[in-house]
C-alpha atoms as a PDB file:
ATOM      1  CA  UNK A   1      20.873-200.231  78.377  1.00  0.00           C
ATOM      2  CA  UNK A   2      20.533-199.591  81.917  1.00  0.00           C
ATOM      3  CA  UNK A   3      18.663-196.487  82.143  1.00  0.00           C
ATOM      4  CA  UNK A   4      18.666-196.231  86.286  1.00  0.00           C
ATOM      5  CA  UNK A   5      22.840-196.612  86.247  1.00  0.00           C
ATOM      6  CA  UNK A   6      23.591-193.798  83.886  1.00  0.00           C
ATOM      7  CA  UNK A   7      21.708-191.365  84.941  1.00  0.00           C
ATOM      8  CA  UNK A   8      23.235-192.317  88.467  1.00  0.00           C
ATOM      9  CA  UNK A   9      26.824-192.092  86.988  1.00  0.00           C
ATOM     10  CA  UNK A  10      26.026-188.273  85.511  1.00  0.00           C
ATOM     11  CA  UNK A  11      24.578-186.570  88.739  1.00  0.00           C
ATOM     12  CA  UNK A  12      25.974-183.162  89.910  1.00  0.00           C
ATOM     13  CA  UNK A  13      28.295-183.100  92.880  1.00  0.00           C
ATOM     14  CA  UNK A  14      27.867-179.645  94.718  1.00  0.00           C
ATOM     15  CA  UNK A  15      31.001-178.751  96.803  1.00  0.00           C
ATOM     16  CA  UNK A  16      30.590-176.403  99.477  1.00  0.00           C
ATOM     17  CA  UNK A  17      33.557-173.897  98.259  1.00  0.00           C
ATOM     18  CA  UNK A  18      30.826-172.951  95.363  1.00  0.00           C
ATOM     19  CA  UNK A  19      28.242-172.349  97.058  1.00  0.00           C
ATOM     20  CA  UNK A  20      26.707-168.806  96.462  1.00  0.00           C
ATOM     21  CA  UNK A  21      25.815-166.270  99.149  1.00  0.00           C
ATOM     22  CA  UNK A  22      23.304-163.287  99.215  1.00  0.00           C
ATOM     23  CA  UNK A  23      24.441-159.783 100.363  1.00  0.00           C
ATOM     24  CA  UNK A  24      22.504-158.805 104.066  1.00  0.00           C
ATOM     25  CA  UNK A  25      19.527-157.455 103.285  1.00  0.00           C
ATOM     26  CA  UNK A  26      18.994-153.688 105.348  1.00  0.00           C
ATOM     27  CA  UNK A  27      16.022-153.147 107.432  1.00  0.00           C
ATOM     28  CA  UNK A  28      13.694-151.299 105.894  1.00  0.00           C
ATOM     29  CA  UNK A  29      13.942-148.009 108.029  1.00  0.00           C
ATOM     30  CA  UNK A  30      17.947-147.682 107.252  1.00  0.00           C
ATOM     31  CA  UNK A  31      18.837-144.790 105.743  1.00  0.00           C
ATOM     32  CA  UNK A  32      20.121-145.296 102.692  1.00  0.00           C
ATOM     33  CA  UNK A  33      21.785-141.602 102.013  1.00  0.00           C
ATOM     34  CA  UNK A  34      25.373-140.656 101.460  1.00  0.00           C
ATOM     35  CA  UNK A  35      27.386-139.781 104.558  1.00  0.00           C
ATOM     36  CA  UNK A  36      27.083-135.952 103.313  1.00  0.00           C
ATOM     37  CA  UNK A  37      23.863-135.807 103.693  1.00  0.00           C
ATOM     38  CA  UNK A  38      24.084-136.644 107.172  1.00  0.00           C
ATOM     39  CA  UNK A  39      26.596-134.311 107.909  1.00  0.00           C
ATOM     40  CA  UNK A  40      24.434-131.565 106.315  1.00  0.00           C
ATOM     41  CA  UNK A  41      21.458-132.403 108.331  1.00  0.00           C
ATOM     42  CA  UNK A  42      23.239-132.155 111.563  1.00  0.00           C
ATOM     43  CA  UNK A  43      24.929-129.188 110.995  1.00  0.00           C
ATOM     44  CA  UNK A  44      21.199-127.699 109.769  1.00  0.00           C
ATOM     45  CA  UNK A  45      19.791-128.607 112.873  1.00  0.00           C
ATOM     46  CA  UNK A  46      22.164-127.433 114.861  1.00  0.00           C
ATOM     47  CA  UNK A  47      22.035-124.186 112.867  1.00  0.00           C
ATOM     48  CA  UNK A  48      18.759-123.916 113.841  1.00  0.00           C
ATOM     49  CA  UNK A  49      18.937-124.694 117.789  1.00  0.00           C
ATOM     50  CA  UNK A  50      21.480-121.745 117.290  1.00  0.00           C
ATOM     51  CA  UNK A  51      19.485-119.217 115.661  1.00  0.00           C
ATOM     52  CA  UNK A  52      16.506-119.765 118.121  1.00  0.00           C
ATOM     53  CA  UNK A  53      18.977-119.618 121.112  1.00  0.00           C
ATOM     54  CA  UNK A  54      20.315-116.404 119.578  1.00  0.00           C
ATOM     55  CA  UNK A  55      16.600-114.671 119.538  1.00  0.00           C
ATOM     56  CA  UNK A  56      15.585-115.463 122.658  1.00  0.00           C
ATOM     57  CA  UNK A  57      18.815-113.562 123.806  1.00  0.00           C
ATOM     58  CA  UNK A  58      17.951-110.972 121.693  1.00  0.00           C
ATOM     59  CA  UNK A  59      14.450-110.373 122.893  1.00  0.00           C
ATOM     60  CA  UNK A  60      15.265-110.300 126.163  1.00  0.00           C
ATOM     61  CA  UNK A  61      18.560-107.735 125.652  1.00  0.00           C
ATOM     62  CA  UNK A  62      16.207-105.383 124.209  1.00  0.00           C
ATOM     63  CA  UNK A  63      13.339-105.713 127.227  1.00  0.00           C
ATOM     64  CA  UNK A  64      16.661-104.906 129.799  1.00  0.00           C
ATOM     65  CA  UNK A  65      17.709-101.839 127.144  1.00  0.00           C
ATOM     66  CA  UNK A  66      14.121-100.385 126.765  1.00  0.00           C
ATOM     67  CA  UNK A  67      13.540 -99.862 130.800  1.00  0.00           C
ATOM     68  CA  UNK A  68      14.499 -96.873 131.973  1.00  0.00           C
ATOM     69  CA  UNK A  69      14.931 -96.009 136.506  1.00  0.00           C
ATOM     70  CA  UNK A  70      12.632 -92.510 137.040  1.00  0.00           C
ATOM     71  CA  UNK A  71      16.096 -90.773 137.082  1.00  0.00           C
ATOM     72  CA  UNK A  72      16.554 -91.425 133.276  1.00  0.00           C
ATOM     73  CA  UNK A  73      13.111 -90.147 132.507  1.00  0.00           C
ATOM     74  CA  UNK A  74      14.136 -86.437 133.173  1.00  0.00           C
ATOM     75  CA  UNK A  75      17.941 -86.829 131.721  1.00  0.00           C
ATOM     76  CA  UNK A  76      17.330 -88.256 128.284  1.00  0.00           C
ATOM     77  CA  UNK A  77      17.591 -85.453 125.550  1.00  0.00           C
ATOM     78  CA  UNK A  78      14.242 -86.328 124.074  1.00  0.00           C
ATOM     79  CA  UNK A  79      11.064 -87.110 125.436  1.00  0.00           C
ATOM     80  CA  UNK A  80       8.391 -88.328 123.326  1.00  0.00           C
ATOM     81  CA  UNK A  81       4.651 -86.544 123.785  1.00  0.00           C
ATOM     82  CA  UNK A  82       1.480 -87.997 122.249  1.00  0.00           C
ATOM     83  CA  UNK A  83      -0.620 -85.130 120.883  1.00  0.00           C
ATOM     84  CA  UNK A  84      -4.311 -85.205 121.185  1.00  0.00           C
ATOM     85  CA  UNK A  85      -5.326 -83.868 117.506  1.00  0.00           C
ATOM     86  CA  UNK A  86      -3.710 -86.453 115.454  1.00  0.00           C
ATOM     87  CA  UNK A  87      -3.118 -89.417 118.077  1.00  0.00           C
ATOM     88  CA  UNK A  88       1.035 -89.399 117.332  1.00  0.00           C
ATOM     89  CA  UNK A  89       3.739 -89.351 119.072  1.00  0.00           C
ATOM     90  CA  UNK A  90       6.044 -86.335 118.505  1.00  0.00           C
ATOM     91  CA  UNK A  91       9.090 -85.960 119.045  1.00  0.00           C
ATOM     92  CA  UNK A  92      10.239 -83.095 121.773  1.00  0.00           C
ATOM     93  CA  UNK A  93      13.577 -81.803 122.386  1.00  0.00           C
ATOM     94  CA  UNK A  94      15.527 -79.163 124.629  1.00  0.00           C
ATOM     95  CA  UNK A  95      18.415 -77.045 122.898  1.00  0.00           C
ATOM     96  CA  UNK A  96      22.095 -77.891 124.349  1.00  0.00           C
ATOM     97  CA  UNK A  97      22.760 -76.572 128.210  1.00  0.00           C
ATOM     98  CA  UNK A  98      19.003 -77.192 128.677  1.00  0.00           C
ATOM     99  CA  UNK A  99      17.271 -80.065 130.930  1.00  0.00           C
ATOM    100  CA  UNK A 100      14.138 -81.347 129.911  1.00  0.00           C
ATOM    101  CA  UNK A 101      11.613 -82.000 132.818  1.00  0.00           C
ATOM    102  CA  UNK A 102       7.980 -83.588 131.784  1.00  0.00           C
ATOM    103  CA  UNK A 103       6.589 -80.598 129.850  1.00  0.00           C
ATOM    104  CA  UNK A 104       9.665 -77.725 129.950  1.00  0.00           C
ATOM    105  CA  UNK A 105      13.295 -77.085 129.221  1.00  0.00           C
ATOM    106  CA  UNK A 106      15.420 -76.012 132.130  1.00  0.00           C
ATOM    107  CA  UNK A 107      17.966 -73.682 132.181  1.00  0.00           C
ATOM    108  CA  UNK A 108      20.684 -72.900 134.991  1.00  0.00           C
ATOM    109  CA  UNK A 109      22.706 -69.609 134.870  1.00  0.00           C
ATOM    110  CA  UNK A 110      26.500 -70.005 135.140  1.00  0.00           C
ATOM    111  CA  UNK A 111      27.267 -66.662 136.069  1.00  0.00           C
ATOM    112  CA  UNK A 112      25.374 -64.809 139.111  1.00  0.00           C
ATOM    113  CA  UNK A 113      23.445 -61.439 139.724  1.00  0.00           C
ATOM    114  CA  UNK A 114      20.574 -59.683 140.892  1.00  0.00           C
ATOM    115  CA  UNK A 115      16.686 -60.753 140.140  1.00  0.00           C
ATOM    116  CA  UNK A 116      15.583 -58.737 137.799  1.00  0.00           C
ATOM    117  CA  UNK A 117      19.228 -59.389 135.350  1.00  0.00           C
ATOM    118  CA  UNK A 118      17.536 -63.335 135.000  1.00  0.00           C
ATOM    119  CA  UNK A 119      14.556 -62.441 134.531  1.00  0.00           C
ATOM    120  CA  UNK A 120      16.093 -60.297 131.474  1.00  0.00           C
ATOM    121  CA  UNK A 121      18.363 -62.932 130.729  1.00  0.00           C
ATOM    122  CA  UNK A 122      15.801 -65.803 130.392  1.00  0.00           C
ATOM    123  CA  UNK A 123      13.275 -63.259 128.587  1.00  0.00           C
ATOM    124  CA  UNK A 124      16.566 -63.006 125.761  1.00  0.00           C
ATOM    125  CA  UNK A 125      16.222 -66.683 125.479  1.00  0.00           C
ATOM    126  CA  UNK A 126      12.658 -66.591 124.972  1.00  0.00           C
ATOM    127  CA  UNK A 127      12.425 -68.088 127.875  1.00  0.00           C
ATOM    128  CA  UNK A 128      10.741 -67.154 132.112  1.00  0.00           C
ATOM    129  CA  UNK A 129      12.109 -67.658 135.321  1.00  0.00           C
ATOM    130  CA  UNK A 130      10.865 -70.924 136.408  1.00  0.00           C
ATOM    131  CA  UNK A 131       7.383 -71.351 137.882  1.00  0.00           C
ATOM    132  CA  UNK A 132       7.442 -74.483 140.135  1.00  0.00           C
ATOM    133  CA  UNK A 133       3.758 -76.348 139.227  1.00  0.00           C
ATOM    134  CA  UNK A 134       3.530 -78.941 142.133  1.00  0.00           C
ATOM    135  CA  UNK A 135       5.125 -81.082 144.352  1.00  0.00           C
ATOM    136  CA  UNK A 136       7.436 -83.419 142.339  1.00  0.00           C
ATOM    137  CA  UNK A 137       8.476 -80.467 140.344  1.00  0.00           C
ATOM    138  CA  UNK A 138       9.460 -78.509 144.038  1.00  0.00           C
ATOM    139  CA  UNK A 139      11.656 -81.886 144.756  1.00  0.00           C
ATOM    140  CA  UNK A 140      13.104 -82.107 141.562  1.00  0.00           C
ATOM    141  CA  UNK A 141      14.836 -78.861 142.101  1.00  0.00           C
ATOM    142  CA  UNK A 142      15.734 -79.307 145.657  1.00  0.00           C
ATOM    143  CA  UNK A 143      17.923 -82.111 144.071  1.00  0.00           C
ATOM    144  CA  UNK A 144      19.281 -80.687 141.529  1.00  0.00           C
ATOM    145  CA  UNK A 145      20.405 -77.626 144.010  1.00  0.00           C
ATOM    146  CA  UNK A 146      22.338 -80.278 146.080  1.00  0.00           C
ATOM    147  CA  UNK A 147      23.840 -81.829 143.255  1.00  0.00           C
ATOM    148  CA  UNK A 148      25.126 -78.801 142.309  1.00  0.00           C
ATOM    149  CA  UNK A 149      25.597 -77.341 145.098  1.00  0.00           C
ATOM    150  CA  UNK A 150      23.984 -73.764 144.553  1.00  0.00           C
ATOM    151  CA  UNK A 151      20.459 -71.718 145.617  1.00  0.00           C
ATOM    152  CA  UNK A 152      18.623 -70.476 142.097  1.00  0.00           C
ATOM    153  CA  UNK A 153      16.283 -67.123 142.180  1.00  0.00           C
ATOM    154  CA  UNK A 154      12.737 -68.391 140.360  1.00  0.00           C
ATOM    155  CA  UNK A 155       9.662 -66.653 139.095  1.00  0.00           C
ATOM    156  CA  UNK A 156       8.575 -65.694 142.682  1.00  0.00           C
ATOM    157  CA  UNK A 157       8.641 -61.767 144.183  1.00  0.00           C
ATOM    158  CA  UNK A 158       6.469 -60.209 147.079  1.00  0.00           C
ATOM    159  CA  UNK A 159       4.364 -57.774 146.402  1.00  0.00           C
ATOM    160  CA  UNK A 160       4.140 -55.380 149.108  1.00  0.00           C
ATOM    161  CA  UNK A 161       0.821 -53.522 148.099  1.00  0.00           C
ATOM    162  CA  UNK A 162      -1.229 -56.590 148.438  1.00  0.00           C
ATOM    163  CA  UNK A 163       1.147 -57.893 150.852  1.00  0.00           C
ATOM    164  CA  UNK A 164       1.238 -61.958 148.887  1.00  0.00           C
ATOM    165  CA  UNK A 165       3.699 -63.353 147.141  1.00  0.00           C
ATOM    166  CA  UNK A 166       2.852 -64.045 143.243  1.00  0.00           C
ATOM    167  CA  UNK A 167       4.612 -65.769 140.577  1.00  0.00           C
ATOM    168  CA  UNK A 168       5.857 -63.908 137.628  1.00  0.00           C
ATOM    169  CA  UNK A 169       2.654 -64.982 135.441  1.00  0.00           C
ATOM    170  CA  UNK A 170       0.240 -62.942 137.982  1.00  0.00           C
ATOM    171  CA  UNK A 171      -0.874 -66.160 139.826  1.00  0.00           C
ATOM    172  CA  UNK A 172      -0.541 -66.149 143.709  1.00  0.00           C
ATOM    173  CA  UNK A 173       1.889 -68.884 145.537  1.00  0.00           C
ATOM    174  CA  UNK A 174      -0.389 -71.762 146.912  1.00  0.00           C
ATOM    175  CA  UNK A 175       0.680 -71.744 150.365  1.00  0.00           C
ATOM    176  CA  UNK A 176       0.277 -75.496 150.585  1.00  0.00           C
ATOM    177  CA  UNK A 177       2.171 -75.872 147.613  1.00  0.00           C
ATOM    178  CA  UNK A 178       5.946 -74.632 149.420  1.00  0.00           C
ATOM    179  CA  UNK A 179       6.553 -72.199 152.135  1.00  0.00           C
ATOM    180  CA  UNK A 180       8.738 -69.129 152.101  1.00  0.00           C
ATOM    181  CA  UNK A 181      11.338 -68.967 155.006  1.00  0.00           C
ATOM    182  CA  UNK A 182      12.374 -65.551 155.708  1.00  0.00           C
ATOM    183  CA  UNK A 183      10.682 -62.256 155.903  1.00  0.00           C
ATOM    184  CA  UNK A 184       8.090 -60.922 153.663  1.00  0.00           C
ATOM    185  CA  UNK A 185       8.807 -57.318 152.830  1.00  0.00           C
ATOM    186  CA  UNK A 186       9.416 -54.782 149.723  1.00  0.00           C
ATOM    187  CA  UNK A 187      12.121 -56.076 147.650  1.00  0.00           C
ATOM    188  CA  UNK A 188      11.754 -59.723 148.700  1.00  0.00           C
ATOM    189  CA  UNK A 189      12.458 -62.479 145.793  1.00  0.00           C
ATOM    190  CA  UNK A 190      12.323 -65.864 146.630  1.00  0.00           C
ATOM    191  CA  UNK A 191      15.509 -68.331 146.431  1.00  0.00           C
ATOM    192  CA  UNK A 192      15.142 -72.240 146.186  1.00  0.00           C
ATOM    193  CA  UNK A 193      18.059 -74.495 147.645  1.00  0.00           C
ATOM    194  CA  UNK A 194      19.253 -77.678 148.805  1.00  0.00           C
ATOM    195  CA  UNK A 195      15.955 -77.978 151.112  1.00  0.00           C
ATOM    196  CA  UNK A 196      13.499 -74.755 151.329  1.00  0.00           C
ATOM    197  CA  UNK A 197      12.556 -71.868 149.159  1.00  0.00           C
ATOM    198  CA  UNK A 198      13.428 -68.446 151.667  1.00  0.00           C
ATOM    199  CA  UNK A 199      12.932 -65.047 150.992  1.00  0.00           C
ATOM    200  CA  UNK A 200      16.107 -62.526 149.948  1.00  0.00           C
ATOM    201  CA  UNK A 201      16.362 -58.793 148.387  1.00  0.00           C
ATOM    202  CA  UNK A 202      15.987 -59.116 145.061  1.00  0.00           C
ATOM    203  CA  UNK A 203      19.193 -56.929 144.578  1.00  0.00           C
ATOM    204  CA  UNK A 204      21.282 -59.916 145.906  1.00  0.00           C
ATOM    205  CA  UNK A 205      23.989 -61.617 143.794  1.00  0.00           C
ATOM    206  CA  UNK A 206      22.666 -65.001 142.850  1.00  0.00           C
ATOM    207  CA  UNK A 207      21.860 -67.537 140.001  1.00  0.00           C
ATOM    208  CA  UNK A 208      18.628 -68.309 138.687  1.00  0.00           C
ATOM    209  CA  UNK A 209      16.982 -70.737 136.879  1.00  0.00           C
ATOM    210  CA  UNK A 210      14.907 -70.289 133.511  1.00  0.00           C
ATOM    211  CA  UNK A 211      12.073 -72.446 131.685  1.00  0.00           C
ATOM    212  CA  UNK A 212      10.589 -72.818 128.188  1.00  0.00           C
ATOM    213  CA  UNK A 213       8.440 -75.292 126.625  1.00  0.00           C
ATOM    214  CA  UNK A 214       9.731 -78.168 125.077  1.00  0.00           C
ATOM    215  CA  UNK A 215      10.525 -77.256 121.277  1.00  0.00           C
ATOM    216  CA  UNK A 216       8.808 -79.560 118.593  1.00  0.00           C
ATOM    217  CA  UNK A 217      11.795 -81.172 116.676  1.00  0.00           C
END
């Protein structure tokens, strides 16, 4: 037998409709997660970008809320004093009708009469007739006259015996501190307006104006 023919008669014939193809092979870096997890990754990061977005808003609401003009720091309700013995802060308040300024509570009279009726009227409140302490206190009160449009008695009276003028504590008026207008005579109380502090009889029909301390709340 011819060995070389039959094994030539028996060899394979490949036809190209059977031949077998691989799947693409992925690079190695592509994910390989469910579309889901995509989705929830974007949406976390976008979360995020959010959230930090939203505090730096925040923050800098709260910087614009916390600053107050000067005006504000005499018409808030509460003013906040640090105390000396202990180191913190307390709280102080003024009762309703009363403006607190640095230190005091102010008090102006709605009805009108002579001197010596407020300075009974703010001793029943536990209270004095005010006692203007410098400068910025004097201009404080010339506003407030113009704003509302009246002239206040305070705690200021001559005293015609030792011919001075003295507040109502026994100290005597710093003439650098404000001038009276007016004449200085028996019976003389001052009278602070719109723009000076003048002398009038203390029998005259006016308002006045009253101060206490701040009250610890």
């Amino acid at each position: 037998m011819d060995t070389s023919r039959f094994y030539g008669s028996v060899k394979t014939v490949k036809t190209p409709g059977n031949k077998y193809v691989s799947p693409p092979s992925l690079p190695p870096d592509a994910c390989r997660c469910p579309h889901w997890h995509r989705l929830a990754l974007k949406l976390s990061c976008a979360g995020l970008i959010f959230l930090f977005l939203s505090l730096i808003g925040l923050s800098v609401l709260v910087r614009f809320l916390v600053q107050k003009t000067p005006i504000e720091r005499y018409s808030v309700a509460a003013q906040e004093n640090r105390t000396k013995s202990t180191g913190r802060s307390t709280i102080l308040t003024c009762l309703r009708h009363w403006h607190p300024y640095r230190g005091k509570c102010l008090f102006m009279s709605q009805t009108s009469g002579p001197w010596a009726e407020g300075l009974a009227d703010c001793s029943v409140k536990e209270a004095t007739l005010l006692l203007i302490e410098d400068e910025e206190e004097l201009r404080f009160i010339h506003d407030f006259s113009k704003r509302k449009g009246q002239q206040f008695f305070i705690g200021l009276n001559y005293v015609p015996a030792e011919k001075i003028w003295k507040w109502i504590n026994g100290s005597i008026l710093n003439p650098h501190l404000l001038r009276i207008m007016g004449t200085d005579e028996e019976n003389s109380c001052a009278i602070i307006s719109q723009t000076e502090v003048f002398s009038d009889f203390c029998s005259a029909d006016n308002r006045w104006i009253c101060q206490k301390k701040l009250k610890h709340d």
